[in-house]
Protein backbone atom coordinates (compact mmCIF):
# COMPACT_ATOMS: atom_id res chain seq x y z
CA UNK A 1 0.00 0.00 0.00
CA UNK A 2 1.39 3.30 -0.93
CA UNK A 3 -0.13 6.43 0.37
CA UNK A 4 0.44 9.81 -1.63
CA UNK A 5 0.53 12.92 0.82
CA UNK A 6 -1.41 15.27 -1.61
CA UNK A 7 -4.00 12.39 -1.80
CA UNK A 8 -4.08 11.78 2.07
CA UNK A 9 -7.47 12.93 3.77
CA UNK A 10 -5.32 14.73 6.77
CA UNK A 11 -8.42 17.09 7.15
CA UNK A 12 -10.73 13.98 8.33
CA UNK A 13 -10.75 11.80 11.48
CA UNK A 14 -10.52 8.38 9.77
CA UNK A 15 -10.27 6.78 6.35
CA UNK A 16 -10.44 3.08 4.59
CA UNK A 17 -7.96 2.24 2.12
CA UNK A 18 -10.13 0.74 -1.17
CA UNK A 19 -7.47 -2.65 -0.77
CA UNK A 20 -8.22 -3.70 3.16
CA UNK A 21 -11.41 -2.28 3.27
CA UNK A 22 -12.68 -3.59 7.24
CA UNK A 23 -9.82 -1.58 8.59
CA UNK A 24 -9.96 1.96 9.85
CA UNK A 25 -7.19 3.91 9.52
CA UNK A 26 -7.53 7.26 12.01
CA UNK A 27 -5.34 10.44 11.55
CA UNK A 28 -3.02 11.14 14.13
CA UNK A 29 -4.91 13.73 15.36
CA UNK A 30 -7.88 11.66 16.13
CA UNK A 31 -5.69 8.97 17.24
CA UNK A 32 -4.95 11.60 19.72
CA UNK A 33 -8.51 12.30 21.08
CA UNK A 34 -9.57 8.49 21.82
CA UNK A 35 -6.00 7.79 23.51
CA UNK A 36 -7.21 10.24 25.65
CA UNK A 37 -11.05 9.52 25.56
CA UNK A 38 -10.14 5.80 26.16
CA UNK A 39 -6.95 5.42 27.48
CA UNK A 40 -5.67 1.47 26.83
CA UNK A 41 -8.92 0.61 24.91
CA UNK A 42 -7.29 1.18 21.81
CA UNK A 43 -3.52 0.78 20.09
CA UNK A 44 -2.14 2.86 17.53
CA UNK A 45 0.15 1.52 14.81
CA UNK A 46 1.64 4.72 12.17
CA UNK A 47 1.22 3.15 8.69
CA UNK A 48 2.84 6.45 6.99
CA UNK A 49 4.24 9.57 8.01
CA UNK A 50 5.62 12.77 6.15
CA UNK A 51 7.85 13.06 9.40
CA UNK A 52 11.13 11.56 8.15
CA UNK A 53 12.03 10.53 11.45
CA UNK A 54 8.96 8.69 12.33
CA UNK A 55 8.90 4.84 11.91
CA UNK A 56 6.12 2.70 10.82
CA UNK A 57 4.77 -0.41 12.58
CA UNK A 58 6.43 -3.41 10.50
CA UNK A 59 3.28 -5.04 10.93
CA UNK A 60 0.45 -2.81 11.55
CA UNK A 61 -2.52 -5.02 10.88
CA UNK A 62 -1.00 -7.66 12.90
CA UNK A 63 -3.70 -7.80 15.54
């Protein structure tokens, strides 16, 4: 999966990606708001970044 930063929906809270379409993938932003809404209830994994330094999950949907 390649995501194209002019093409990424960084306005919106969440997005599906057309080839894994029962996953959610939330901006960081709202990733954010229900770490703090819900503490441990949920798990972030960064598929992409523009932030050269950042570093994705190597296996992101691996649940």
């Amino acid at each position: 999966m390649v995501f194209r930063p002019e093409a990424y929906p960084a306005d919106l809270p969440a997005f599906r990606v057309p080839e894994f379409p029962v996953a959610v993938c939330w901006n960081g932003w709202m990733l954010d708001h229900l770490t703090d809404l819900l503490d441990d209830d949920v798990a972030g994994r960064l598929l992409w970044s523009s932030d050269p330094a950042a570093t994705p999950d190597p296996d992101p949907w691996g649940i």
